[in-house]
N, C-alpha and C. Protein backbone atom coordinates (compact mmCIF):
# COMPACT_ATOMS: atom_id res chain seq x y z
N UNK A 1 -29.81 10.86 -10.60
CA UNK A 1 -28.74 10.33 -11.43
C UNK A 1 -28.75 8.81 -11.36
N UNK A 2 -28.84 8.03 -12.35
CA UNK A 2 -28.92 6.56 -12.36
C UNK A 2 -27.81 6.23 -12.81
N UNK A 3 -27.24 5.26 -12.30
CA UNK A 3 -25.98 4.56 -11.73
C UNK A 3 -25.88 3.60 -13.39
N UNK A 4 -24.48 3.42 -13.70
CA UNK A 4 -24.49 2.25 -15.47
C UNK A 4 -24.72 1.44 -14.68
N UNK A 5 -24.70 0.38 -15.73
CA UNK A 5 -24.77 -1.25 -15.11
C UNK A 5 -23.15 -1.69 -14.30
N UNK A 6 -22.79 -0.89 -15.40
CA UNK A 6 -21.02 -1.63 -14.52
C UNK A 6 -20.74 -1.13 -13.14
N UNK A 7 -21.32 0.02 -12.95
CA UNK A 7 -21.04 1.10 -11.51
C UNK A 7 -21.63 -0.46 -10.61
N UNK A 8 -23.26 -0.48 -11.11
CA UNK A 8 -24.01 -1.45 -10.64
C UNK A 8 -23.58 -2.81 -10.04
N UNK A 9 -23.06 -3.42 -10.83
CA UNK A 9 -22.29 -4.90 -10.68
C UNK A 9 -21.01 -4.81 -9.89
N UNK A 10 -20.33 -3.47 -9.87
CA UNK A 10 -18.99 -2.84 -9.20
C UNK A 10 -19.75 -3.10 -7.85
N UNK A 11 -20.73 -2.53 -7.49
CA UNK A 11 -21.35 -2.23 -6.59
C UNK A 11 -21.55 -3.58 -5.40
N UNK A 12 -22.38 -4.41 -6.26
CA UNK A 12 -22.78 -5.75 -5.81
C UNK A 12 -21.62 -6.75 -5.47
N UNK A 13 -20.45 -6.39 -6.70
CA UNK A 13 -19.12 -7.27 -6.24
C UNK A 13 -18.51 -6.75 -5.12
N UNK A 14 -18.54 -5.78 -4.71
CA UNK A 14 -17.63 -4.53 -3.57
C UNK A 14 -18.51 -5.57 -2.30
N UNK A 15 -19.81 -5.53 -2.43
CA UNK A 15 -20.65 -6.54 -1.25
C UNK A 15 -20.55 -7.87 -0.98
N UNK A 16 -20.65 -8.46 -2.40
CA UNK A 16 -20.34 -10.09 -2.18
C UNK A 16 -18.55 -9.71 -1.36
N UNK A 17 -17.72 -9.01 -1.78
CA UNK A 17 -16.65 -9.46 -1.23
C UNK A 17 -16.44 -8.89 0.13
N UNK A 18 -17.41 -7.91 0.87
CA UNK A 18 -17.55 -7.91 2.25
C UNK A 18 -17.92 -9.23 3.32
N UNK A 19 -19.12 -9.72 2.18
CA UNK A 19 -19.47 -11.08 3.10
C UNK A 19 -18.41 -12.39 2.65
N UNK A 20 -17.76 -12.09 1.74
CA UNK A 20 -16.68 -13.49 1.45
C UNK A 20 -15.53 -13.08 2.93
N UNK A 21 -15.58 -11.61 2.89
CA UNK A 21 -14.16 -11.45 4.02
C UNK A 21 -14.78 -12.47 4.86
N UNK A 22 -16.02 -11.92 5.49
CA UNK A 22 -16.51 -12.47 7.14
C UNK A 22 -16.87 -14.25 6.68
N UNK A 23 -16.53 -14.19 5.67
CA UNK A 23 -17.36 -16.21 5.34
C UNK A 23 -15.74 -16.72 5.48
N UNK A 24 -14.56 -15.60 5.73
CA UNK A 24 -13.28 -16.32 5.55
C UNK A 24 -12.80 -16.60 6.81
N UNK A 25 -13.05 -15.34 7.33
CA UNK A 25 -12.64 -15.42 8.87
C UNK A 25 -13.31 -16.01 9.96
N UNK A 26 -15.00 -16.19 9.25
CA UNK A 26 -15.19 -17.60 10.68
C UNK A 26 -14.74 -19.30 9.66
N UNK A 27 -14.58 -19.21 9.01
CA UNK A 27 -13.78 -20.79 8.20
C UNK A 27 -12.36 -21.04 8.48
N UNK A 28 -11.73 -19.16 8.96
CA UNK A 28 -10.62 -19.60 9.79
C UNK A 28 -10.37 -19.93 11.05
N UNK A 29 -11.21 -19.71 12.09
CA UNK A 29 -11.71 -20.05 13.14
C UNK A 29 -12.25 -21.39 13.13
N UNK A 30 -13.15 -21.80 12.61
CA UNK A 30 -13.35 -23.38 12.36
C UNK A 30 -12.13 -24.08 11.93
N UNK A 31 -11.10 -23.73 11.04
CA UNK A 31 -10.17 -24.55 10.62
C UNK A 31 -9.24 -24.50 12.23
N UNK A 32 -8.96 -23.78 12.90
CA UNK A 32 -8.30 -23.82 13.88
C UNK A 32 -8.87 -24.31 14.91
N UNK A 33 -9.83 -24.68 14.99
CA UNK A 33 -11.11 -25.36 15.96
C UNK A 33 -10.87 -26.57 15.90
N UNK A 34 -10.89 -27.04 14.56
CA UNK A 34 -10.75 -28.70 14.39
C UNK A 34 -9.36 -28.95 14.58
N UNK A 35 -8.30 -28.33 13.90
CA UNK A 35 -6.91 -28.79 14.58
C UNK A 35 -6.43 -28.91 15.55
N UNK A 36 -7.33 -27.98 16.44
CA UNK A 36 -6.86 -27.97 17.85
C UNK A 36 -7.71 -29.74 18.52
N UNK A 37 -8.48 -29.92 18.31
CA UNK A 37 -9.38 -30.95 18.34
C UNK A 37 -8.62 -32.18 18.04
N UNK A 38 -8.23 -31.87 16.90
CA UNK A 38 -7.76 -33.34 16.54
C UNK A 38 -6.39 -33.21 17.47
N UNK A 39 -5.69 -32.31 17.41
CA UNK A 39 -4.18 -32.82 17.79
C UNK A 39 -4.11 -32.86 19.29
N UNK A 40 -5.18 -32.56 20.16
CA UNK A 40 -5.39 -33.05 21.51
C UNK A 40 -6.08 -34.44 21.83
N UNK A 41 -6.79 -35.12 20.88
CA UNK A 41 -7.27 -36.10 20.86
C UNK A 41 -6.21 -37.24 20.32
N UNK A 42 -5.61 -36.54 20.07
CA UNK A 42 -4.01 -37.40 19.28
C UNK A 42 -3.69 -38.14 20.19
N UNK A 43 -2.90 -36.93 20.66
CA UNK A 43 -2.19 -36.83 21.99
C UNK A 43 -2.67 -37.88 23.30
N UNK A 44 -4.24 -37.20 23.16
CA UNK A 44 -4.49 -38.23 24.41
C UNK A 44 -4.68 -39.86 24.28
N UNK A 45 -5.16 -39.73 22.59
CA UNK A 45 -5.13 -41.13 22.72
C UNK A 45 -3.72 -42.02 22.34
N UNK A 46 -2.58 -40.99 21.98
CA UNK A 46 -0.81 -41.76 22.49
C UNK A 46 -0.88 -42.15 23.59
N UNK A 47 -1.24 -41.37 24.44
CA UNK A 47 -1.15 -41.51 25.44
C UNK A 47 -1.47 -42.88 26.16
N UNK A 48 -3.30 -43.34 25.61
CA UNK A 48 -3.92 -44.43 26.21
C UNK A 48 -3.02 -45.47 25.99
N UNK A 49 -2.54 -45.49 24.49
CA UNK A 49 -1.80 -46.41 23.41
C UNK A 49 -0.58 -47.18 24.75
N UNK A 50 -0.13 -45.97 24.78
CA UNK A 50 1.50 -46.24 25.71
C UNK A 50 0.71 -46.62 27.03
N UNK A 51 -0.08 -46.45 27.54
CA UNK A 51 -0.48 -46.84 29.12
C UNK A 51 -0.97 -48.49 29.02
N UNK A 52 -1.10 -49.08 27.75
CA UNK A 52 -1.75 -50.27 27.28
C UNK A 52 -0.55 -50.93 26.90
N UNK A 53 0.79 -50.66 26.96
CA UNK A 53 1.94 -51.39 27.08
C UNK A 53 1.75 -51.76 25.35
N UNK A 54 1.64 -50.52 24.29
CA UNK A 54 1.64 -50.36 22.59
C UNK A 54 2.74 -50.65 22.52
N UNK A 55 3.50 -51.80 21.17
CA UNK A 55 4.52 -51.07 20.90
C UNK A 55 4.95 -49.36 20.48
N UNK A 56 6.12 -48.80 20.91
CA UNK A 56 6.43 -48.11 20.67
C UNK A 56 6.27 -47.28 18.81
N UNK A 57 6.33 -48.14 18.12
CA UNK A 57 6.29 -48.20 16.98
C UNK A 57 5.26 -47.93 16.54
N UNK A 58 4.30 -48.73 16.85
CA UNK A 58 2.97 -48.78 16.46
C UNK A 58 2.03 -47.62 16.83
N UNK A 59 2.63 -46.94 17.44
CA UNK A 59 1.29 -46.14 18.62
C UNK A 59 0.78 -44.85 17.40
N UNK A 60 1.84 -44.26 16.75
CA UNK A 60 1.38 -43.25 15.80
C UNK A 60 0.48 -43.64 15.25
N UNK A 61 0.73 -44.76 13.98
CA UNK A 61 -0.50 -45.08 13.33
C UNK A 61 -1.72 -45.78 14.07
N UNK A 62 -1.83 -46.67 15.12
CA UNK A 62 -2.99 -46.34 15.34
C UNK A 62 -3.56 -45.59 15.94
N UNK A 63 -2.90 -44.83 17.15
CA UNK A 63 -3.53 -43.34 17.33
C UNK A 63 -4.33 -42.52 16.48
N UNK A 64 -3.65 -42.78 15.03
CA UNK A 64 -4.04 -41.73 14.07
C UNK A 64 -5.43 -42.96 13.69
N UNK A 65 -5.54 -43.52 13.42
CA UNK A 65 -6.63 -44.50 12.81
C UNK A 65 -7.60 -44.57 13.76
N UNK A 66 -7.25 -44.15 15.09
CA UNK A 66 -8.61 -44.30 16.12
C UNK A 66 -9.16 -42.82 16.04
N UNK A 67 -8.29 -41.93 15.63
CA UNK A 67 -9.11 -40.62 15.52
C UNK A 67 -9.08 -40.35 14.10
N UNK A 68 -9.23 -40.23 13.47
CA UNK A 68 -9.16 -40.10 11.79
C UNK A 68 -10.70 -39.83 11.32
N UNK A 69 -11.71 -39.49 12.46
CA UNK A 69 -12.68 -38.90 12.00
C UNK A 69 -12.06 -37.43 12.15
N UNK A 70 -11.61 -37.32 13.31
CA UNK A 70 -11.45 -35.76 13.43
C UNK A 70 -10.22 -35.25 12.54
N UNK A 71 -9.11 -36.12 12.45
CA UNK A 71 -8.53 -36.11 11.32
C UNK A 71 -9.11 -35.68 9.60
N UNK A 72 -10.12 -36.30 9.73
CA UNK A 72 -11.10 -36.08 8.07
C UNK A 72 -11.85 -34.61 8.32
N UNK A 73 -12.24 -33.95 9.36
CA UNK A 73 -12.94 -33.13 9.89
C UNK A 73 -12.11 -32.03 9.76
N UNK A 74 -10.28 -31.99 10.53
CA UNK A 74 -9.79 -31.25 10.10
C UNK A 74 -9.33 -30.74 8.97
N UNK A 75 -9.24 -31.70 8.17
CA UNK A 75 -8.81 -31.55 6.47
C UNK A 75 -10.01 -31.04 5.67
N UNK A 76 -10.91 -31.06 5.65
CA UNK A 76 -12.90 -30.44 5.20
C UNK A 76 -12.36 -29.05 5.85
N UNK A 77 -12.44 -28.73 6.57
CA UNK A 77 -12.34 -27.34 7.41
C UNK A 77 -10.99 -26.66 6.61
N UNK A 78 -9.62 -27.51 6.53
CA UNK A 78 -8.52 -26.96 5.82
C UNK A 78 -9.29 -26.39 4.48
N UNK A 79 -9.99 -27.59 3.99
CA UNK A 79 -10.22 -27.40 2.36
C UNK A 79 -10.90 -26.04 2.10
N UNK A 80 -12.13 -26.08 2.76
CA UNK A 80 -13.40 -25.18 2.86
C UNK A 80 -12.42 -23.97 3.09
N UNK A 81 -11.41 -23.86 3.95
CA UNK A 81 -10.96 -22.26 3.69
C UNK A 81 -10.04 -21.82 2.49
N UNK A 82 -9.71 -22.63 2.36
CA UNK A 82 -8.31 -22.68 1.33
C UNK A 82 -9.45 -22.32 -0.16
N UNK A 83 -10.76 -22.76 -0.21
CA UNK A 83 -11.68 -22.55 -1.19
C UNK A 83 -11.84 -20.98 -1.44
N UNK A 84 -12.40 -20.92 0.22
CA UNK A 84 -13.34 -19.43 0.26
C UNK A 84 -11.92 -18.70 0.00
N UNK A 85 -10.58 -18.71 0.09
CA UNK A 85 -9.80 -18.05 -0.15
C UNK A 85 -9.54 -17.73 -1.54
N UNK A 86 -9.62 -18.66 -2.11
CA UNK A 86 -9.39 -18.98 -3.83
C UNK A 86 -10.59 -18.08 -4.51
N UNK A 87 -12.07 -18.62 -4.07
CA UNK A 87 -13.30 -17.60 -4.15
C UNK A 87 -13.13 -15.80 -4.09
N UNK A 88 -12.67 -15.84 -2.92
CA UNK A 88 -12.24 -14.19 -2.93
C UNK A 88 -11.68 -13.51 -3.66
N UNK A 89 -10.14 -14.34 -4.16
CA UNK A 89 -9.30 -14.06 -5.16
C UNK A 89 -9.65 -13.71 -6.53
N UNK A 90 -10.77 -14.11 -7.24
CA UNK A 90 -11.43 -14.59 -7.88
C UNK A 90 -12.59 -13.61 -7.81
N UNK A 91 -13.00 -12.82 -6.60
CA UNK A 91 -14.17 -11.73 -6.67
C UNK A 91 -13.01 -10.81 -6.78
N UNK A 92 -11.91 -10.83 -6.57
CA UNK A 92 -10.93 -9.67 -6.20
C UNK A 92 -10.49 -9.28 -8.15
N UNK A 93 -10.48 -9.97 -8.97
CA UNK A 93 -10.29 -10.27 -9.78
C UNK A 93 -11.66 -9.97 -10.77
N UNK A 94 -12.35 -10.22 -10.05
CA UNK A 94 -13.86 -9.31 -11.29
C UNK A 94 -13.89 -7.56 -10.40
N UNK A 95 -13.95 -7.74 -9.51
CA UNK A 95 -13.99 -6.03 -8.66
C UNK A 95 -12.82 -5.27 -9.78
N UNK A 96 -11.54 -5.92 -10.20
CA UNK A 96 -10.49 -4.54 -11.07
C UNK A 96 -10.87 -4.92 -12.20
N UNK A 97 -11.95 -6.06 -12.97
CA UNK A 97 -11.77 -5.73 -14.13
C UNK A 97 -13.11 -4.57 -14.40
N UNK A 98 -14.12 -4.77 -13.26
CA UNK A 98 -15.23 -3.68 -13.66
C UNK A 98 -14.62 -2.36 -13.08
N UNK A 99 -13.52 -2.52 -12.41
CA UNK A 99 -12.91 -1.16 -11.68
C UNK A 99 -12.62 -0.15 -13.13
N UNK A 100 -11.82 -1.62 -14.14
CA UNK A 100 -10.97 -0.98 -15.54
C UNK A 100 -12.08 -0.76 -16.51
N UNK A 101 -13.15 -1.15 -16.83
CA UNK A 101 -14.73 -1.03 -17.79
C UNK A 101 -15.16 0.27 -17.00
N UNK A 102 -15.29 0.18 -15.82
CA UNK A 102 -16.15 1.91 -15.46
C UNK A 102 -15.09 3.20 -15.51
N UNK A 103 -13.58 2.71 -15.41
CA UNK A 103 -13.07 4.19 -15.87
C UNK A 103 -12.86 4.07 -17.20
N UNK A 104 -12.43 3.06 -18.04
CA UNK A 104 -12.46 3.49 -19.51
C UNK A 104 -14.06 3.81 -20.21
N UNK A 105 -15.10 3.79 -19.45
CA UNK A 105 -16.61 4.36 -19.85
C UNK A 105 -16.50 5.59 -19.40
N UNK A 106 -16.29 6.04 -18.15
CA UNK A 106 -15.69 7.48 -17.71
C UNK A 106 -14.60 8.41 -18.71
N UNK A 107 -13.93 7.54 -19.20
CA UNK A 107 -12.96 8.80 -19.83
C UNK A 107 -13.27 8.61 -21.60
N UNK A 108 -14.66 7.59 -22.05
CA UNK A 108 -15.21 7.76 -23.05
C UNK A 108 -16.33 8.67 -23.16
């Protein structure tokens, strides 16, 4: 018995969106990797800020400006999941429309 094309492409989308799950859940793990990263590196470098007699005032922003690579690092990692999420949505979204083409070919 040979399979239509739509069963076919049903088929292949049902897969791409197995590997989008697992491409989501280590991008969520990386996104929580880098936040944790940055906001301990924050921290420690308030910390240096205030041991260097900072104003009080001042210490946020440059804290944040001495780490603002990992800052940029965490926001790439935000983006990249917030993508693959949108991506999925989007395979989730061709998977019911070939879901709705292979039963209205079925009940033709």
């Amino acid at each position: 018995m040979e399979l239509s094309p739509t069963v076919q492409m049903l088929y292949k989308a049902t897969m791409r969106m197995s590997e989008a799950s697992k491409e989501v859940f280590r991008l969520a793990k990386t996104k929580a990797e880098t936040e944790y990263a940055y906001r301990k590196a924050l921290a420690q470098e308030m910390l240096i800020l205030r041991a260097e007699k900072m104003p009080a005032t001042l210490i946020p922003d440059i804290a944040r400006g001495n780490v603002a690579d990992l800052k940029f690092a965490r926001d790439a990692a935000l983006e990249a999941h917030r993508s693959s999420l949108a991506a999925m949505e989007a395979l989730k979204a061709e998977i019911n429309a070939l879901q709705s083409i292979a039963k209205y070919q079925s009940e033709v």
